[in-house]
C-alpha atoms as a PDB file:
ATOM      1  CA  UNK A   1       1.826 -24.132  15.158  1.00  0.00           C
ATOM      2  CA  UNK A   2       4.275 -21.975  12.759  1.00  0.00           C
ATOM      3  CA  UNK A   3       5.109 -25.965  11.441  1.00  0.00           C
ATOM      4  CA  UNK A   4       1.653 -26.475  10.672  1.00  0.00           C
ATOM      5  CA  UNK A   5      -0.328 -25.671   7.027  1.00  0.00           C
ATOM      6  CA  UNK A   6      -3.872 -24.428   8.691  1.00  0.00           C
ATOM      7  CA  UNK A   7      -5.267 -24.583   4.966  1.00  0.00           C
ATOM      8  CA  UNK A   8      -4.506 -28.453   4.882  1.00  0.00           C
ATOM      9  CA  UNK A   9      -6.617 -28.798   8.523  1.00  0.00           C
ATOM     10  CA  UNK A  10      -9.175 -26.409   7.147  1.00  0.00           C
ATOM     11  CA  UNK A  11      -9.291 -28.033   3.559  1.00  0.00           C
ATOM     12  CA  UNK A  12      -9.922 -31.954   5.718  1.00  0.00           C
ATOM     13  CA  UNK A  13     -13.731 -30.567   6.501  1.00  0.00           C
ATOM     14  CA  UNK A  14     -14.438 -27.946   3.724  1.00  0.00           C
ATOM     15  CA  UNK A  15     -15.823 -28.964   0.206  1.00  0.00           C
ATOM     16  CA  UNK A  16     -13.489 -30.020  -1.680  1.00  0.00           C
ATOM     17  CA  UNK A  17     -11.493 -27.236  -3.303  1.00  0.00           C
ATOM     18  CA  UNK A  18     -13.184 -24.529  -1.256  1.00  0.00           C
ATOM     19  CA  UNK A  19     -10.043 -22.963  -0.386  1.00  0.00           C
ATOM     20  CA  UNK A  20      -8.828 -22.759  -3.888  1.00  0.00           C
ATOM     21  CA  UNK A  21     -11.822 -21.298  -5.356  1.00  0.00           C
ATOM     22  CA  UNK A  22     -12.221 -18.921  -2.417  1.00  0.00           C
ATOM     23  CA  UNK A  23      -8.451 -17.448  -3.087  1.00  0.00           C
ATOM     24  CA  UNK A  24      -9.853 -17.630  -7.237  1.00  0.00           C
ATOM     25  CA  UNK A  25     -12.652 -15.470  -6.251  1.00  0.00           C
ATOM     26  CA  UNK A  26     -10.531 -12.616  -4.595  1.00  0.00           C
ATOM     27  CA  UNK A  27      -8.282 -12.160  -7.019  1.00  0.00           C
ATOM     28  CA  UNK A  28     -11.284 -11.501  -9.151  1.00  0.00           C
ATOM     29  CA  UNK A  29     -12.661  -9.036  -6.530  1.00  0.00           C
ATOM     30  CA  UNK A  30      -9.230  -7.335  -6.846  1.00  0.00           C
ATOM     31  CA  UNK A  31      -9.055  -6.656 -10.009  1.00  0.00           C
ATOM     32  CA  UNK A  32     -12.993  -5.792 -10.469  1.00  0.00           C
ATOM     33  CA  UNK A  33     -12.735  -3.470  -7.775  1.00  0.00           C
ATOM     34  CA  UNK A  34      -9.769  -1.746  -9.412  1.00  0.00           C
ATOM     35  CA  UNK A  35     -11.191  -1.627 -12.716  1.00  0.00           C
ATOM     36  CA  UNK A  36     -14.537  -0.040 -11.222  1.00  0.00           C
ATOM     37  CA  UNK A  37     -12.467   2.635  -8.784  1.00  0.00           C
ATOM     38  CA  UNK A  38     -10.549   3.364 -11.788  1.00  0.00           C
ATOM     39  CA  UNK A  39     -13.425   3.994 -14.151  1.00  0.00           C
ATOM     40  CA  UNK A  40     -15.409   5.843 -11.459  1.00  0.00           C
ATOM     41  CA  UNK A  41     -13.138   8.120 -10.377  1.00  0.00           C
ATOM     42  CA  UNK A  42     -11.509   8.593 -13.529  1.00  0.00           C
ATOM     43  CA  UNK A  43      -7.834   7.837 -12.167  1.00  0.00           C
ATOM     44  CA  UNK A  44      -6.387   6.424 -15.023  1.00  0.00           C
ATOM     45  CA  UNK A  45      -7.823   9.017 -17.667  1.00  0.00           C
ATOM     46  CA  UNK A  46      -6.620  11.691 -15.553  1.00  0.00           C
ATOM     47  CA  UNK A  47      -2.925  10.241 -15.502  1.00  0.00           C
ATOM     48  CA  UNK A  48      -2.828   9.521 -19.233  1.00  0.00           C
ATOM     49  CA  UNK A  49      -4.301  13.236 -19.676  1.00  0.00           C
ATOM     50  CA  UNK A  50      -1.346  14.322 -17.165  1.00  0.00           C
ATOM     51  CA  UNK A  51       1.460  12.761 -18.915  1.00  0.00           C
ATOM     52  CA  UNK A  52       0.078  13.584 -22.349  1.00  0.00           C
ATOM     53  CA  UNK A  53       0.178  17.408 -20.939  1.00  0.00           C
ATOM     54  CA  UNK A  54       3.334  16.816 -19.739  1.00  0.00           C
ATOM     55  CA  UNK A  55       4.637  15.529 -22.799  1.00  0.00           C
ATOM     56  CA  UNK A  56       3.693  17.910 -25.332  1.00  0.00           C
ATOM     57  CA  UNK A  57       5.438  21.423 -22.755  1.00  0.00           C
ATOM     58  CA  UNK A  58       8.601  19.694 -21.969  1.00  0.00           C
ATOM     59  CA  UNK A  59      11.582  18.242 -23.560  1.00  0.00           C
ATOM     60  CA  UNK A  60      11.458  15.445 -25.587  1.00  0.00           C
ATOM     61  CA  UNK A  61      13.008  12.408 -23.688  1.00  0.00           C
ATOM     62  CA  UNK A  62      14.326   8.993 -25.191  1.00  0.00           C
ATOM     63  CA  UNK A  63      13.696   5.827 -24.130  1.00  0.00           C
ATOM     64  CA  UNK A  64      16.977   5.389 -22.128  1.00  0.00           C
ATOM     65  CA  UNK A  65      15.974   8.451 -20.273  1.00  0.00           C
ATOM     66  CA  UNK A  66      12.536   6.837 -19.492  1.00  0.00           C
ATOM     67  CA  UNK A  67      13.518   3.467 -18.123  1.00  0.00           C
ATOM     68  CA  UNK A  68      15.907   4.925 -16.044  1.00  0.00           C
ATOM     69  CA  UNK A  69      13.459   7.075 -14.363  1.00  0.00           C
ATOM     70  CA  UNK A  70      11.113   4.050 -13.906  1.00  0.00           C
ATOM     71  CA  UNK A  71      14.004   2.384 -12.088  1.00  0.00           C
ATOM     72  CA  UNK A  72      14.449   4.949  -9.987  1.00  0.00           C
ATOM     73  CA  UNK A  73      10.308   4.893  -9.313  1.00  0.00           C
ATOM     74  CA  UNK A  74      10.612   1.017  -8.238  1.00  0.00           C
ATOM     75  CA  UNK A  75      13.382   1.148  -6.500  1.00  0.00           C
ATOM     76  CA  UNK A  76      12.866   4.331  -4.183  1.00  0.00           C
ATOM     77  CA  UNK A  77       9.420   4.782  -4.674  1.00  0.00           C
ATOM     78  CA  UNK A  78       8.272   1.464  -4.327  1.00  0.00           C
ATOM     79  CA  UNK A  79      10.514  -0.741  -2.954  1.00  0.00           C
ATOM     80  CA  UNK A  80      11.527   1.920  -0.424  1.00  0.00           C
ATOM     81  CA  UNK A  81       8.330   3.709   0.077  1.00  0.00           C
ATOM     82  CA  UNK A  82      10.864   7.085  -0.528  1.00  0.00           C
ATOM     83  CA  UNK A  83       7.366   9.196  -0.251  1.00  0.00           C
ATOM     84  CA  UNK A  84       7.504   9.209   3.459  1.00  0.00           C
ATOM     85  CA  UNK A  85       9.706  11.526   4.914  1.00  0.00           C
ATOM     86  CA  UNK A  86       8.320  10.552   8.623  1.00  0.00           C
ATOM     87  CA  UNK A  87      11.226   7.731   9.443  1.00  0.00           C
ATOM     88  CA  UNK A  88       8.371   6.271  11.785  1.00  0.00           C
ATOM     89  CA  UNK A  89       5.604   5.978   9.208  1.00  0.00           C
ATOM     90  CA  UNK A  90       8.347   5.030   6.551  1.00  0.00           C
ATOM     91  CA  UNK A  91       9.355   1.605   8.692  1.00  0.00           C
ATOM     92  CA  UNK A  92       4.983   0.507   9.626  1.00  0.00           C
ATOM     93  CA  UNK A  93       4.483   0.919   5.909  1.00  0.00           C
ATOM     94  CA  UNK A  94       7.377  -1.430   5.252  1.00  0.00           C
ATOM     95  CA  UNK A  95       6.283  -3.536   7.485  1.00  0.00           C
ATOM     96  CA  UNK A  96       2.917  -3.782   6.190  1.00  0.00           C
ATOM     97  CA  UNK A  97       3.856  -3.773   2.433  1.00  0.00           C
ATOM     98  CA  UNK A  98       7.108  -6.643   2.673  1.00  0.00           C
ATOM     99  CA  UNK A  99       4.812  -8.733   5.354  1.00  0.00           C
ATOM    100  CA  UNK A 100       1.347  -8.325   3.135  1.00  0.00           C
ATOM    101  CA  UNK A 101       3.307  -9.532  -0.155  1.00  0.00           C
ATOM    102  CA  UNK A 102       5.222 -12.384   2.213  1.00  0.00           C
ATOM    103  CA  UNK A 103       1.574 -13.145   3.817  1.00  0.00           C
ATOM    104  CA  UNK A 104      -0.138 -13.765   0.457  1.00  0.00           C
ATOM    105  CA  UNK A 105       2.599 -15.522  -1.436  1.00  0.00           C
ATOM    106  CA  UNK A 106       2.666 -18.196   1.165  1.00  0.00           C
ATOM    107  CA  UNK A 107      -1.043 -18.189   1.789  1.00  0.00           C
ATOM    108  CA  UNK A 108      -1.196 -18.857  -2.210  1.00  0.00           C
ATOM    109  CA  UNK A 109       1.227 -21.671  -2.096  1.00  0.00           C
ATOM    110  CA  UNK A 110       0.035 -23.724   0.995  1.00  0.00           C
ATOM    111  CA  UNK A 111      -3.629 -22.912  -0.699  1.00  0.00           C
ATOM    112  CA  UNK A 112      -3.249 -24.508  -3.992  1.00  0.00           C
ATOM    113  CA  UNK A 113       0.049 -26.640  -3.382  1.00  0.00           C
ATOM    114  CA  UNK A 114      -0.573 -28.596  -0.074  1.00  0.00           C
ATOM    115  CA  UNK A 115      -4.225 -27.893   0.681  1.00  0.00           C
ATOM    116  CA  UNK A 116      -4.297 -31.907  -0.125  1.00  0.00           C
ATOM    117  CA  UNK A 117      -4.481 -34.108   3.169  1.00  0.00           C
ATOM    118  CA  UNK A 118      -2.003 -36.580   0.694  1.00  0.00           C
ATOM    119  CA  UNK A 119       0.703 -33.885   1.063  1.00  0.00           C
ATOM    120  CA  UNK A 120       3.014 -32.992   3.332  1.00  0.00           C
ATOM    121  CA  UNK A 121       3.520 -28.976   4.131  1.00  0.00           C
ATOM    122  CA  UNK A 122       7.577 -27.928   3.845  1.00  0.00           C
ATOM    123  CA  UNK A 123       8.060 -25.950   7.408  1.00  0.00           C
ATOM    124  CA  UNK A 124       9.736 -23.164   5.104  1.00  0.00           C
ATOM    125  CA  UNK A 125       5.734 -22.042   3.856  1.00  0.00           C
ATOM    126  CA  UNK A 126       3.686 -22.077   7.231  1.00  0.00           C
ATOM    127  CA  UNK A 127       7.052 -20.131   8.797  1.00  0.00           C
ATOM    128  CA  UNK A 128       7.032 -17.486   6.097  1.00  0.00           C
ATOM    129  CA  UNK A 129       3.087 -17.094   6.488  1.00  0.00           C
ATOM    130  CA  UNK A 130       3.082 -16.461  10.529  1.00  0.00           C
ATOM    131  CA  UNK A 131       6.548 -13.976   9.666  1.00  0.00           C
ATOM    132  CA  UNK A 132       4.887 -11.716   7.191  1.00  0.00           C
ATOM    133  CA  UNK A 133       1.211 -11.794   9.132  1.00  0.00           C
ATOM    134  CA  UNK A 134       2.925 -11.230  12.081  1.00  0.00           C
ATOM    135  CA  UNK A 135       5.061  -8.010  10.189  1.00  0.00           C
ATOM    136  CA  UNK A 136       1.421  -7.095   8.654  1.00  0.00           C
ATOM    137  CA  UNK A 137       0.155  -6.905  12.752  1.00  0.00           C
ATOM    138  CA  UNK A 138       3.569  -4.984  13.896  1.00  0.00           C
ATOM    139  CA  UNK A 139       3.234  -2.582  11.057  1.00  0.00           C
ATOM    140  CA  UNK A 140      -0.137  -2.002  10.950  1.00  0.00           C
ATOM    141  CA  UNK A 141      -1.210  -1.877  15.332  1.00  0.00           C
ATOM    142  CA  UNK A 142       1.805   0.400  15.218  1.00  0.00           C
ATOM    143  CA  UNK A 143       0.388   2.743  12.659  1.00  0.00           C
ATOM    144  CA  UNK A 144      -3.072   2.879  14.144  1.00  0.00           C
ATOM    145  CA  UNK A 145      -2.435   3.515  17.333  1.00  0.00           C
ATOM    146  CA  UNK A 146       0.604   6.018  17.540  1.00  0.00           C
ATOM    147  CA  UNK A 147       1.368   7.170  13.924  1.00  0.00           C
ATOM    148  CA  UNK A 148      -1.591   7.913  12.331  1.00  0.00           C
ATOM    149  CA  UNK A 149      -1.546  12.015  11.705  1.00  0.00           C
ATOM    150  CA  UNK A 150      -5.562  12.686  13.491  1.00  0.00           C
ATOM    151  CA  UNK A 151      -4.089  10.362  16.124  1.00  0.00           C
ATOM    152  CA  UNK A 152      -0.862  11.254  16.811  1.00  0.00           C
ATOM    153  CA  UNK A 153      -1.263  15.404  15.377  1.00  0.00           C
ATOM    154  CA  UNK A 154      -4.775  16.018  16.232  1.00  0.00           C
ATOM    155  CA  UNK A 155      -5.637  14.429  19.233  1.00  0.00           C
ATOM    156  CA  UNK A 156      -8.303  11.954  18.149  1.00  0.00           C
ATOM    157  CA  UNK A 157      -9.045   8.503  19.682  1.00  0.00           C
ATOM    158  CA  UNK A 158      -7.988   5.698  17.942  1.00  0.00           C
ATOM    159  CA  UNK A 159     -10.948   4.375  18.233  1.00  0.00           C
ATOM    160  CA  UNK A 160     -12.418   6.757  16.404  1.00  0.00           C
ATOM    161  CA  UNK A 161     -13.347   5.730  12.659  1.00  0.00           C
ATOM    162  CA  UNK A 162     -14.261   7.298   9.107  1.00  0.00           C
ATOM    163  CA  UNK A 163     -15.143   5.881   5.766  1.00  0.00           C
ATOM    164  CA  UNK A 164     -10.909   5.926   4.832  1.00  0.00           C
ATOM    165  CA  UNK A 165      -9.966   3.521   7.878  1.00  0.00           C
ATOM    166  CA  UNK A 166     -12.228   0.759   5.915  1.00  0.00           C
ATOM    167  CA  UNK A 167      -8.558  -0.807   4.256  1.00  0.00           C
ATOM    168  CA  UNK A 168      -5.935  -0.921   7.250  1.00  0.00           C
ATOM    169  CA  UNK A 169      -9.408  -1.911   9.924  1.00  0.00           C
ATOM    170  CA  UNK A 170     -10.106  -4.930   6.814  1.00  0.00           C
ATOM    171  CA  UNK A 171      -6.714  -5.951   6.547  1.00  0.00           C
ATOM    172  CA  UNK A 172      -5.509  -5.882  10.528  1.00  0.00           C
ATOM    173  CA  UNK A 173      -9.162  -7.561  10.618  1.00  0.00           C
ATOM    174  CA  UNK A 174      -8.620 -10.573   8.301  1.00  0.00           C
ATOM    175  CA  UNK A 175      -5.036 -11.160   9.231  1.00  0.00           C
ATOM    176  CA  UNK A 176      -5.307 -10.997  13.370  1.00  0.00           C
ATOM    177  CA  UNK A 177      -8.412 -13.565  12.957  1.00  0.00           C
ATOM    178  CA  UNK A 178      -5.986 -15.595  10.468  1.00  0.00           C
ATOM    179  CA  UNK A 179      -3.396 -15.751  12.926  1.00  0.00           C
ATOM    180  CA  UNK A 180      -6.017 -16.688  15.779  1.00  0.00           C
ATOM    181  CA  UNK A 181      -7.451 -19.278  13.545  1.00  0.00           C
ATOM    182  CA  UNK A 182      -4.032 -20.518  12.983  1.00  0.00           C
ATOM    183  CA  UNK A 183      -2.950 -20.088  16.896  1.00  0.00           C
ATOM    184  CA  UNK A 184      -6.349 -22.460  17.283  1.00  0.00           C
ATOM    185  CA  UNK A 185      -5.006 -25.264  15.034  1.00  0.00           C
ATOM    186  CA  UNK A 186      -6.853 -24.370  11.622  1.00  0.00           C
ATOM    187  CA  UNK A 187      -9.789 -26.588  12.169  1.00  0.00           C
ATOM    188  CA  UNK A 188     -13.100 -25.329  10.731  1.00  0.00           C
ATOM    189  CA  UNK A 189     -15.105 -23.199  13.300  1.00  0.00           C
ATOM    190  CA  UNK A 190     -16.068 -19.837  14.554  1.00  0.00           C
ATOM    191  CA  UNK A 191     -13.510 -17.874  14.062  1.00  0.00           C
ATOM    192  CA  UNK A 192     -12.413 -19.481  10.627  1.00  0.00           C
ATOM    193  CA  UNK A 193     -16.165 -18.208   8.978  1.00  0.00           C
ATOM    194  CA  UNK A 194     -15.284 -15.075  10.810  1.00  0.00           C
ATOM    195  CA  UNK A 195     -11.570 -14.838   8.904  1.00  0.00           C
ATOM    196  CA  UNK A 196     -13.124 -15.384   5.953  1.00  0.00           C
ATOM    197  CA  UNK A 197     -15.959 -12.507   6.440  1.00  0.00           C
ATOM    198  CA  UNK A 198     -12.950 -10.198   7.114  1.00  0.00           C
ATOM    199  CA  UNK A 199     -10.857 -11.181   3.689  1.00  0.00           C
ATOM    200  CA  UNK A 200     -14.466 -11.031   1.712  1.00  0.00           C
ATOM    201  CA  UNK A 201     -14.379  -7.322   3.515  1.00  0.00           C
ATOM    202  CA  UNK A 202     -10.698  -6.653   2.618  1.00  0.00           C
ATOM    203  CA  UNK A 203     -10.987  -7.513  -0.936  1.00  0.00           C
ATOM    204  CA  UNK A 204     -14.457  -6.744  -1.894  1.00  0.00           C
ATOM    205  CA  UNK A 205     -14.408  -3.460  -0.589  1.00  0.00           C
ATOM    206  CA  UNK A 206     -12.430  -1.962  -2.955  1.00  0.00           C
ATOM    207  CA  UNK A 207     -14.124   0.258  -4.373  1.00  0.00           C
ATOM    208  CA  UNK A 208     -14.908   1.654  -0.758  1.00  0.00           C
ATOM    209  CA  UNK A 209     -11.396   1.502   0.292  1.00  0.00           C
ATOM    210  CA  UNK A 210      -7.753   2.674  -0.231  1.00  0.00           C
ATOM    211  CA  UNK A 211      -7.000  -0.739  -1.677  1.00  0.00           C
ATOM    212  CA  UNK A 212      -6.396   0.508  -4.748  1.00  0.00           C
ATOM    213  CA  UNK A 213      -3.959   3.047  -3.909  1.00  0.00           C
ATOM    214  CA  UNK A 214      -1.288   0.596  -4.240  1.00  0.00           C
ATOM    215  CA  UNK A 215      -1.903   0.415  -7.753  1.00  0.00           C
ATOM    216  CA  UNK A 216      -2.226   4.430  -8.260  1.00  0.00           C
ATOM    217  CA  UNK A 217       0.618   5.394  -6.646  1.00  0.00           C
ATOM    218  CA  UNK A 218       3.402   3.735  -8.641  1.00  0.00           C
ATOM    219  CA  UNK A 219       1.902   5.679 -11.422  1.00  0.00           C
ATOM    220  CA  UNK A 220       1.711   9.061  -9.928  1.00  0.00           C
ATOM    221  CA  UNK A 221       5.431   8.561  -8.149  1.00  0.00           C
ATOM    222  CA  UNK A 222       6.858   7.564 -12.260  1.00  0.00           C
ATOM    223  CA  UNK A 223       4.690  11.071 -13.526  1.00  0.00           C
ATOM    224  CA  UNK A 224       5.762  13.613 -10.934  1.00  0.00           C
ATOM    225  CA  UNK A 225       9.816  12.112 -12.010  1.00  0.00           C
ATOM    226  CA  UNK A 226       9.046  12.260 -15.347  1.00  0.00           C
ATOM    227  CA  UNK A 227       7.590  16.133 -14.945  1.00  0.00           C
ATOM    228  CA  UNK A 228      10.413  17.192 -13.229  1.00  0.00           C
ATOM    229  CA  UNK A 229      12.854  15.638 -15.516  1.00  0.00           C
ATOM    230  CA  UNK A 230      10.850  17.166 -18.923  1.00  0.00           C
ATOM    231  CA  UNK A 231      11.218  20.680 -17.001  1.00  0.00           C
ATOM    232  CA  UNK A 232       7.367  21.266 -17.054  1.00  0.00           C
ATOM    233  CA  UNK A 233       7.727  19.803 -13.144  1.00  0.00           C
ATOM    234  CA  UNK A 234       3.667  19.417 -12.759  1.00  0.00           C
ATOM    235  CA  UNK A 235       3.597  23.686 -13.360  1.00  0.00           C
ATOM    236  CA  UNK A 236       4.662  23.790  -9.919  1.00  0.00           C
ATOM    237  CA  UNK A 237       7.764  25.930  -8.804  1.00  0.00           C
ATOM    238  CA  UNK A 238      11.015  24.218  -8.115  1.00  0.00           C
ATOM    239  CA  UNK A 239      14.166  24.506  -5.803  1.00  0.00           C
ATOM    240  CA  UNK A 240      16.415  26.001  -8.687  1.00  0.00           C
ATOM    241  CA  UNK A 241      15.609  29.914  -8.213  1.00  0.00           C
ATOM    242  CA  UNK A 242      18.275  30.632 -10.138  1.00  0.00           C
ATOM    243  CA  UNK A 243      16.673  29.456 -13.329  1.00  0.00           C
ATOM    244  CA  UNK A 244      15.309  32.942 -15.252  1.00  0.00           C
ATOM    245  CA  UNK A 245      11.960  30.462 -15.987  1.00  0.00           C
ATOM    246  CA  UNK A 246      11.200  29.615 -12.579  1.00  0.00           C
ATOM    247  CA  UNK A 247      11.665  33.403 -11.423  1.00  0.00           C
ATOM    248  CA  UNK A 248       9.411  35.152 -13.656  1.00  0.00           C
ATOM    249  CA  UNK A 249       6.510  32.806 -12.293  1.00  0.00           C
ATOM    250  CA  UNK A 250       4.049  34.821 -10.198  1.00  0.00           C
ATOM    251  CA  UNK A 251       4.507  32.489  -6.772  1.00  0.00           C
ATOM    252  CA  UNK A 252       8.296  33.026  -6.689  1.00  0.00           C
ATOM    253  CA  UNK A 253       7.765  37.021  -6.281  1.00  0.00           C
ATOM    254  CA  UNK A 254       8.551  36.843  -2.995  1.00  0.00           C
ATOM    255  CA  UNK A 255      11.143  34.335  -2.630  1.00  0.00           C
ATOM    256  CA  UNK A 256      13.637  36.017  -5.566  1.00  0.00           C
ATOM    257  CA  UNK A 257      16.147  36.964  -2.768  1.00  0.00           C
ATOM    258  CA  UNK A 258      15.464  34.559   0.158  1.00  0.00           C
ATOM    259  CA  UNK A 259      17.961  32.168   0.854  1.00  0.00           C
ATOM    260  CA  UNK A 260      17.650  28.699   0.311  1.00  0.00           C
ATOM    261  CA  UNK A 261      17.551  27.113   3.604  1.00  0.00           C
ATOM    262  CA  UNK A 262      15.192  29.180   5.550  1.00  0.00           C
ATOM    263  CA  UNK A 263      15.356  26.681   8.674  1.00  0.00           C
ATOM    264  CA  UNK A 264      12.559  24.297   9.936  1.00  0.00           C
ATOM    265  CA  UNK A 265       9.300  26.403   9.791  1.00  0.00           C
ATOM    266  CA  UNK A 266       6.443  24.119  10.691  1.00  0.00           C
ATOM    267  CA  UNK A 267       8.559  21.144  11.029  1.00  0.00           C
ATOM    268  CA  UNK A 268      10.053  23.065  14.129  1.00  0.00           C
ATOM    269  CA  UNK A 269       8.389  20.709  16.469  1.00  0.00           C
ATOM    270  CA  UNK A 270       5.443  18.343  16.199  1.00  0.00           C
ATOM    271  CA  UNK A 271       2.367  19.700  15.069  1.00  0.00           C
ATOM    272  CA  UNK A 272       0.489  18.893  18.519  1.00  0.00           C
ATOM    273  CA  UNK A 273      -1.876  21.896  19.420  1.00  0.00           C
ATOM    274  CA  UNK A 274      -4.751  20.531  20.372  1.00  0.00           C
END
């Protein structure tokens, strides 16, 4: 089955160009569901407000300056996911990120390349779809079940689901029943209307979901360097005590003479009192 385009066996009994359109009208979704959690919660005014802020306290910076710290932002931020400092939670959302990205790309290509019964699949495109669903499952299974902080922390079932579980439940959704459909052969049936439900889920519940995080947080990451490179650092204290600015702010009262490295505190051991 890896050999084997399930689009191409789907796409024989479907209307013609179902597929395509179908893969047309999420991408749409996407970016209406962006547009609409951006507007509604006022994300992107709130950034531009932010770095406008920023801007006009701290040091002027040139353009050098600026690419270099958007560099940085891709390559650790993004590329690296350098937020998490949980190794464990760092490697599922690799997973999950490299495989989604590998996932889609091939679905994309075997979708509106060789959905045609007149073509012939490469083996390269259905092997790179089951390696990045199958990533997407590793990552994601793993997360749920044994990483996920009211999980893992706070002793909840993992069973156990809220309003913010609607992305990762969508996405390990649409891509376990995309693997099953495949698994089955990729003929039209039960479980392919069922796949499709899930993606229509996924996609269209944006503005429900954390789906548009990925978008946000690129943005926030390239601010909070910028900040701390202008010196206004988000009017938050930083690490250099010695500078006479950060000591006259009110929060640092009590730190003035404390050492730097005051040992582990909470991260002493893992946070599981309950």
């Amino acid at each position: 089955m890896p050999s084997v385009n399930p689009f191409a066996v789907a796409g024989a009994s479907l209307p013609a160009g179902f597929m395509q359109w179908f893969l047309v009208a999420m991408a749409l979704a996407v970016v209406a569901g962006t547009l609409f959690d951006v507007i509604h919660k006022g994300s992107a005014k709130y950034f531009f407000a932010n770095m406008g802020k920023s801007k006009r306290k701290g040091r002027e910076m040139g353009g050098g300056e600026l690419v270099s710290i958007a560099v940085q932002t891709a390559v650790v931020d993004v590329l690296a996911s350098g937020e998490f400092c949980n190794p464990k939670r760092r490697v599922a959302h690799l997973l999950g990120m490299y495989g989604f990205v590998l996932y889609l790309a091939a679905t994309a290509v075997m979708v509106f390349g060789y959905a045609g019964a007149a073509t012939t699949t490469p083996a390269i495109w259905p092997a790179l779809w089951w390696i990045g669903a199958l990533m997407v499952l590793v990552g994601g299974y793993w997360f749920w079940f044994f990483i996920r902080v009211d999980v893992s922390a706070e002793g909840h079932s993992p069973f156990r689901l809220v309003k913010a579980d609607l992305f990762v439940l969508s996405l390990l959704a649409s891509v376990t029943l995309a693997v099953v459909w495949a698994a089955m052969g990729g003929g039209v049936g039960f479980v392919v209307w069922l796949y499709i439900l899930a993606t229509v889920v996924l996609f269209g519940g944006i503005p429900w979901s954390k789906f548009a995080h990925m978008f946000f947080k690129p943005a926030a990451a390239f601010e909070k360097r910028v900040s701390r490179a202008n010196g206004t650092a988000e009017n938050l204290p930083t690490q250099t005590r010695d500078d006479p600015e950060q000591r006259k702010r009110h929060s640092m009262e009590l730190l003035l003479d404390a050492p730097m490295d005051m040992g582990l505190g909470i991260k002493r051991e893992a946070p599981r009192h309950y």
